[in-house]
Protein backbone atom coordinates (compact mmCIF):
# COMPACT_ATOMS: atom_id res chain seq x y z
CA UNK A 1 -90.93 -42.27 1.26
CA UNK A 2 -89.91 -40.41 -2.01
CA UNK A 3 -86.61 -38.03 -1.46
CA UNK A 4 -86.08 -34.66 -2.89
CA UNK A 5 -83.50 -33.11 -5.95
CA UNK A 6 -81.95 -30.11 -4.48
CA UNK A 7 -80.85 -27.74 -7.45
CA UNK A 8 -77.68 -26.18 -5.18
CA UNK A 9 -76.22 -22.84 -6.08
CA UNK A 10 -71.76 -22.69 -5.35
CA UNK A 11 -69.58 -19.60 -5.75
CA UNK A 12 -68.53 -18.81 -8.83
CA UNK A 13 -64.98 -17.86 -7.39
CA UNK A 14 -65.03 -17.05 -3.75
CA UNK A 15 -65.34 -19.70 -1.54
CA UNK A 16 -67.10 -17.38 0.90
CA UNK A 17 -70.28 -16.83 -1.77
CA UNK A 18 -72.10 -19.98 -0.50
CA UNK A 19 -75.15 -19.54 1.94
CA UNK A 20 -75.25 -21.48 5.24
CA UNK A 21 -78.62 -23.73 3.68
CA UNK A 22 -76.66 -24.55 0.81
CA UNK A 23 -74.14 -26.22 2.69
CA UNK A 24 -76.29 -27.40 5.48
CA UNK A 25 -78.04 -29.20 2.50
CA UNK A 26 -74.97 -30.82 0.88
CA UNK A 27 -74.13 -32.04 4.44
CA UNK A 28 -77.29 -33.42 4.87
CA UNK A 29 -78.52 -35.83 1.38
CA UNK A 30 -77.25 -38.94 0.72
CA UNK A 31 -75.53 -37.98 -2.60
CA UNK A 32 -74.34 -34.75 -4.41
CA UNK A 33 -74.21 -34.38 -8.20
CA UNK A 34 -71.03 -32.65 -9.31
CA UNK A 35 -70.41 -31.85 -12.61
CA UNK A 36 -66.64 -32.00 -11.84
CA UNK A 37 -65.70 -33.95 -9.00
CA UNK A 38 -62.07 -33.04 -9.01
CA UNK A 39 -63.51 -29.24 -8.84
CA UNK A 40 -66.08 -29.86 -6.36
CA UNK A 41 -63.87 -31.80 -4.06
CA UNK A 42 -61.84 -28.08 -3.45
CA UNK A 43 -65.35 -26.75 -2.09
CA UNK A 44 -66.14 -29.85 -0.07
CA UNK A 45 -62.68 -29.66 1.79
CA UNK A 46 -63.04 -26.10 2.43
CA UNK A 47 -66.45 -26.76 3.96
CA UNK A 48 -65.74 -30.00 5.64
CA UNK A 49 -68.71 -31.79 3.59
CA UNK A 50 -68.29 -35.35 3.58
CA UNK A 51 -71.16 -36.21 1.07
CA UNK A 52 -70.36 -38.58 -1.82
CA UNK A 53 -69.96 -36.98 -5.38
CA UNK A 54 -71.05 -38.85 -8.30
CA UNK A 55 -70.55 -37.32 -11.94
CA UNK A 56 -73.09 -36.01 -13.63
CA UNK A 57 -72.32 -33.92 -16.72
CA UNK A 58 -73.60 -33.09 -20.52
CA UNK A 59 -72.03 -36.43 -21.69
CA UNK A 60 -73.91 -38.95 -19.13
CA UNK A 61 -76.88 -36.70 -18.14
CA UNK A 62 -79.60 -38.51 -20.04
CA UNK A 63 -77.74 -41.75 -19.18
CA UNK A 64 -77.83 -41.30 -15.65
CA UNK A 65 -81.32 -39.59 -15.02
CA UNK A 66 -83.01 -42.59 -15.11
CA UNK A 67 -80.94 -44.16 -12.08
CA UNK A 68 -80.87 -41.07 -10.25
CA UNK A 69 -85.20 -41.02 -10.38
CA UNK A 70 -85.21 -44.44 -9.25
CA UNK A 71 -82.71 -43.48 -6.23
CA UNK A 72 -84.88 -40.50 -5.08
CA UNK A 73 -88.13 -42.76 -5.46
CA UNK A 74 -86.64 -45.08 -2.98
CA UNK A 75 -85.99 -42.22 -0.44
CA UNK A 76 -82.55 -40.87 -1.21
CA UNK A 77 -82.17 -37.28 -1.20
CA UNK A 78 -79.74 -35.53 -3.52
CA UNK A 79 -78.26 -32.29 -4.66
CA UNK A 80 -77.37 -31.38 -7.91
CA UNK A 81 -74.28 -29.01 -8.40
CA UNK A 82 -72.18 -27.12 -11.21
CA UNK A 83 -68.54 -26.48 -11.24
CA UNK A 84 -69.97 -22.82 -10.34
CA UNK A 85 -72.39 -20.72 -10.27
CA UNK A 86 -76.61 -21.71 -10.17
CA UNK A 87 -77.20 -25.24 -12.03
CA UNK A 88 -78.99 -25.50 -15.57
CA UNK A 89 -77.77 -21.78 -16.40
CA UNK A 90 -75.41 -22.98 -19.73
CA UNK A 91 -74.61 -26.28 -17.37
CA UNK A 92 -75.99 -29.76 -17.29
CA UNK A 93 -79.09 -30.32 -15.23
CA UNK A 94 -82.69 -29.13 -17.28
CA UNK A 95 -83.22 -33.26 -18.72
CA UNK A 96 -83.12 -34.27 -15.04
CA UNK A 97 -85.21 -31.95 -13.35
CA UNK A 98 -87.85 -32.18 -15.94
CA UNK A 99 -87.85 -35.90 -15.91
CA UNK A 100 -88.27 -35.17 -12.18
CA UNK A 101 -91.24 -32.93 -12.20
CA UNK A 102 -93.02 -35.06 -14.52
CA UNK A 103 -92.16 -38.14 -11.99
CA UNK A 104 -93.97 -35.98 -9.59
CA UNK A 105 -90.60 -35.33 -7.45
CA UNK A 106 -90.21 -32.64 -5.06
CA UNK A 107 -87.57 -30.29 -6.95
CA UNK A 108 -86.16 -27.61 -4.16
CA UNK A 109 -84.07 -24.28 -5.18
CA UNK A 110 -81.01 -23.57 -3.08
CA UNK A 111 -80.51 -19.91 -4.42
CA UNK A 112 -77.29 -18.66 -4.68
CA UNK A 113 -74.78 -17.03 -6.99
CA UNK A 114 -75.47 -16.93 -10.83
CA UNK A 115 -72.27 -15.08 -12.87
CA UNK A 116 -75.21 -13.16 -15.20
CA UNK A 117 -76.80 -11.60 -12.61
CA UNK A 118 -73.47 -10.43 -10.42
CA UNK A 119 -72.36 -8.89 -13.82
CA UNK A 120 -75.44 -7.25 -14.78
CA UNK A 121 -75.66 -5.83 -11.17
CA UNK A 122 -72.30 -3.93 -11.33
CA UNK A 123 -72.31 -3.12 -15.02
CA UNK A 124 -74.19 -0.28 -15.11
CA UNK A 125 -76.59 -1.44 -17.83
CA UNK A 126 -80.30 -1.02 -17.29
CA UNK A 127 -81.25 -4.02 -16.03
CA UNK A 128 -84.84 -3.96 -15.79
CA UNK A 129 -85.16 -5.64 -18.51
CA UNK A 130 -82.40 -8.40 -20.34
CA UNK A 131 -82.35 -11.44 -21.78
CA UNK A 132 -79.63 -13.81 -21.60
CA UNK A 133 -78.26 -15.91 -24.43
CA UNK A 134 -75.66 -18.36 -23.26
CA UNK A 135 -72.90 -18.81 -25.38
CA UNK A 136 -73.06 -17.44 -28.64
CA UNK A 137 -72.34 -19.85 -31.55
CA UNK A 138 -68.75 -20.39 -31.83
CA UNK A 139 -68.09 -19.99 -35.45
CA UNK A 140 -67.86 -16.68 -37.00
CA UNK A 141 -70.88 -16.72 -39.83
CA UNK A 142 -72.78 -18.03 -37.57
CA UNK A 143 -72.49 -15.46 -34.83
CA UNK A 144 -73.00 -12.60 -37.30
CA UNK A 145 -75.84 -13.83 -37.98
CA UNK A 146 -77.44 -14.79 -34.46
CA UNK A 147 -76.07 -10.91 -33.21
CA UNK A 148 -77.87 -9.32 -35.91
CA UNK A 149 -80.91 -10.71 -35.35
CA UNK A 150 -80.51 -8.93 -31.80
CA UNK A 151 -79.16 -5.76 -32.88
CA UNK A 152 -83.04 -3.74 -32.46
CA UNK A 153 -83.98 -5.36 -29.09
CA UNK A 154 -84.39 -2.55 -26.75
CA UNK A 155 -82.95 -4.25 -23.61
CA UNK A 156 -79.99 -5.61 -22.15
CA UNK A 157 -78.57 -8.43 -24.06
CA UNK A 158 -76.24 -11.09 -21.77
CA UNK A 159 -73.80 -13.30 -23.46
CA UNK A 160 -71.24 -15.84 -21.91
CA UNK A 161 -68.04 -16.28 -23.51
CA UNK A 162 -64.64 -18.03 -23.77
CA UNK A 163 -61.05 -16.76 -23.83
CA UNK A 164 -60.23 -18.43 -26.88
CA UNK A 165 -63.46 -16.38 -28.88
CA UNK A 166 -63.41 -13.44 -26.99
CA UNK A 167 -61.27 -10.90 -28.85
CA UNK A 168 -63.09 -12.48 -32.38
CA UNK A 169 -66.64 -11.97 -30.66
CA UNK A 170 -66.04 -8.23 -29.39
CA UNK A 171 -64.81 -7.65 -33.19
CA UNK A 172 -67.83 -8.98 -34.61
CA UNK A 173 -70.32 -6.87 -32.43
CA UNK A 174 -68.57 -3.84 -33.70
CA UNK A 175 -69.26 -4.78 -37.03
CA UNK A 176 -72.91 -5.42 -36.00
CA UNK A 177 -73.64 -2.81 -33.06
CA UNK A 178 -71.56 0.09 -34.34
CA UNK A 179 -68.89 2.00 -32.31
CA UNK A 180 -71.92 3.75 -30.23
CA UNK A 181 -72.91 0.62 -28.51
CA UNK A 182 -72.25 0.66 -24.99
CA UNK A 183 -71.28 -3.07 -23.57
CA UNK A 184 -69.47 -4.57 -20.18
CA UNK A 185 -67.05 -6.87 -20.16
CA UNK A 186 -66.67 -8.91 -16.97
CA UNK A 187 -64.45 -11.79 -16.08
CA UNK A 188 -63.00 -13.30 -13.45
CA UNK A 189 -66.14 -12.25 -10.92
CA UNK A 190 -65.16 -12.59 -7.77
CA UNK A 191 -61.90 -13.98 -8.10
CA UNK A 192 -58.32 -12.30 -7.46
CA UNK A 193 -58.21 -10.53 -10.93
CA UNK A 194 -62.29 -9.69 -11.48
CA UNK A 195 -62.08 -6.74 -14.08
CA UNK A 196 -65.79 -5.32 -14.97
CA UNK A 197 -65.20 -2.51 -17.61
CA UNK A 198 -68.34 -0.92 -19.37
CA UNK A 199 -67.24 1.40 -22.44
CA UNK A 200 -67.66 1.51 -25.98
CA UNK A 201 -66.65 -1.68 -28.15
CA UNK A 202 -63.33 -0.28 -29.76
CA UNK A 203 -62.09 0.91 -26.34
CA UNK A 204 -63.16 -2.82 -25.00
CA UNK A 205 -61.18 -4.49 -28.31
CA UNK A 206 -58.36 -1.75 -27.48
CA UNK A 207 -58.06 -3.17 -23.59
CA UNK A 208 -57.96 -7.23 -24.77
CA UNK A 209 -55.13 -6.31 -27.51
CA UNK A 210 -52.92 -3.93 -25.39
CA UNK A 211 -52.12 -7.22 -23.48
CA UNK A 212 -52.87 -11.81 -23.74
CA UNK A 213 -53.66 -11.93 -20.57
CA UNK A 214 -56.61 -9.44 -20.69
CA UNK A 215 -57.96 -12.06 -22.87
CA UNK A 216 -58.09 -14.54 -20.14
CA UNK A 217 -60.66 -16.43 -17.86
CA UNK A 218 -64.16 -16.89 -18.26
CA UNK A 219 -66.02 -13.94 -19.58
CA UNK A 220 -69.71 -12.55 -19.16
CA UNK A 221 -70.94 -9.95 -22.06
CA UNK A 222 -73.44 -7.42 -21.62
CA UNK A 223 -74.79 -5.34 -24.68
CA UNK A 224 -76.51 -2.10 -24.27
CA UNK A 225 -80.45 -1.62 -25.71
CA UNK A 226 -80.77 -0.40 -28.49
CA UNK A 227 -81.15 3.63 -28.32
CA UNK A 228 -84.77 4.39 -28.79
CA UNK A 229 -84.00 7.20 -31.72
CA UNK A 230 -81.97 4.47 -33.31
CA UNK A 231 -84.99 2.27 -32.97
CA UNK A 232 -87.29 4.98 -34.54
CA UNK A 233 -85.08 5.10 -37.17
CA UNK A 234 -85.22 2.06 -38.24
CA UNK A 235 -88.80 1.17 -38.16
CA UNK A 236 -89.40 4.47 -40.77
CA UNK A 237 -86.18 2.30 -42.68
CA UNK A 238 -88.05 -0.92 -42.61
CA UNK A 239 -91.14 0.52 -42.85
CA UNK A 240 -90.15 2.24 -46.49
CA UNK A 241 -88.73 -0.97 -47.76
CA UNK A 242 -91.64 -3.55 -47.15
CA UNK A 243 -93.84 -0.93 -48.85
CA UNK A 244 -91.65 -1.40 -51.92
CA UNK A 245 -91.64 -4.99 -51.73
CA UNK A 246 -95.33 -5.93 -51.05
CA UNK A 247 -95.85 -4.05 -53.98
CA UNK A 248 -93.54 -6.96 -56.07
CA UNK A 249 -94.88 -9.63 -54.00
CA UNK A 250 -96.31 -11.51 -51.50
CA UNK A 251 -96.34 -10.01 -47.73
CA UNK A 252 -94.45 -13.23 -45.95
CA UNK A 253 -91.90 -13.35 -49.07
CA UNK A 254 -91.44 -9.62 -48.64
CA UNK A 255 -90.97 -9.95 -44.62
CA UNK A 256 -88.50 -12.54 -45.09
CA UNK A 257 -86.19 -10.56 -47.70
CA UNK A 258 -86.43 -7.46 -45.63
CA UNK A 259 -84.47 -9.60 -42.49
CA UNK A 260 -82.25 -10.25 -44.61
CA UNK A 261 -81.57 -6.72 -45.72
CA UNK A 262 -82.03 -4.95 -42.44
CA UNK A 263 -80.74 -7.81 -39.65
CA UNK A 264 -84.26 -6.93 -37.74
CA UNK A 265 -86.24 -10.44 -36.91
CA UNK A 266 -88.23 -11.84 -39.75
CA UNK A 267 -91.28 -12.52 -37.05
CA UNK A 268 -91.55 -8.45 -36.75
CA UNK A 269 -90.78 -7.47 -40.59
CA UNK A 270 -94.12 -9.44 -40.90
CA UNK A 271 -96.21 -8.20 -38.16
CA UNK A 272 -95.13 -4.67 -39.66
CA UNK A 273 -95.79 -5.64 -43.05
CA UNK A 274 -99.60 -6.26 -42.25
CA UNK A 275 -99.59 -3.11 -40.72
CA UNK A 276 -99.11 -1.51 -43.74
């Protein structure tokens, strides 16, 4: 009889944020996935969970599925876990599940905490609608570029972040977003020294400069949508340059160069530009 993968949510800092399934189910499989052992043996002791860990991370993932289909074809159950937080958001985990599903293997959801979501729910931000990013790209051209290809969305924009890029990434959204942009910065969720501040970005540069150790511990970034006048704005802006270009040349050559001038996604410079 085939087993089931078990995709198992763990606190992201309190030991108390785990539901009673989700530890019922680590009790119960024959094998738990941790992407950390070391880390995951802290929440095992706590809990009194005597399952066997095996590693399963970014670096043996696609290594390792292969085995790990076999075991649950021959019965085993097992449980996949991160070091915290919901599997497969920004951790190891998507190659195996999807080599699951396609192996027709039953894949069950333990739901539990996910750092994006507790941030979004005490930020303040409009979260009916956001899209999360992951990490942004680490070097500093780079993330220019991928924030202002954002900087029109009119939603909530989620980032994750590290200590050692945080104070760099908060500088370069001010240079893309403007002072005006409203943005929370949370880290630390639901550990001893959670801080969730939602200002402007030179008051949140201002806060991680007054002091080092503002700049540390794991950090989720939440940007403000755009402001709908802003957006009207710059439509009429892009709007009046594509109707100079097309006139010099061709409507995807002209769609492309006005990205480039105005940050706003090349996909939408065209849709506009055939809308002229």
């Amino acid at each position: 009889m085939t087993g089931k993968l078990y995709v198992v949510a763990t606190p992201i800092g309190n030991l108390g944020d785990i539901s009673i399934r989700a530890v019922d189910i680590l009790k119960s499989v024959d094998l738990v996935l941790a992407e950390d052992t070391r880390h995951s043996k802290k929440l095992f002791a706590h809990y009194e969970i005597g399952t066997s860990l095996r590693a399963f991370h970014e670096h043996n993932e696609k290594d390792k599925t292969g085995s790990i289909i076999n075991e649950i074809n021959e019965g085993k159950s097992i449980a996949m876990i991160s070091d915290a937080g919901t599997p497969l958001i920004s951790d190891p985990g998507y190659h195996l599940v999807t080599k699951a599903k396609k192996a027709n293997i039953e894949v069950v959801p333990i739901p539990g905490p996910s750092a994006l979501i507790t941030a979004l729910s005490s930020s303040g931000l409009a979260s009916n609608s956001f899209t999360f990013f992951g990490f942004l790209p680490s070097k500093p051209v780079a993330r220019l570029k991928f924030l202002q290809t954002k900087i029109n969305l009119d939603e909530t924009i989620i980032f994750y972040e590290s200590p050692k890029r945080i104070l760099s990434t908060l500088e370069n959204m001010l240079e893309v977003f403007g002072e005006s942009r409203e943005v929370c910065l949370a880290k630390e969720l639901t550990k001893s020294f959670e801080t969730i501040l939602t200002d402007r970005l030179p008051n949140l540069i201002e806060y991680l400069d007054a002091d080092i150790s503002h700049q540390k511990g794991e950090f989720v970034i939440l940007v403000a949508s755009a402001d709908k006048i802003d957006l009207i704005e710059s439509e009429h802006h892009l709007d009046k340059i594509l109707s100079i270009l097309c006139s010099e040349m061709g409507t995807s050559k002209a769609a492309k160069l006005a990205a480039k001038i105005t940050g706003i996604d090349k996909k939408h410079c065209y849709k506009r530009a055939l809308a002229l």
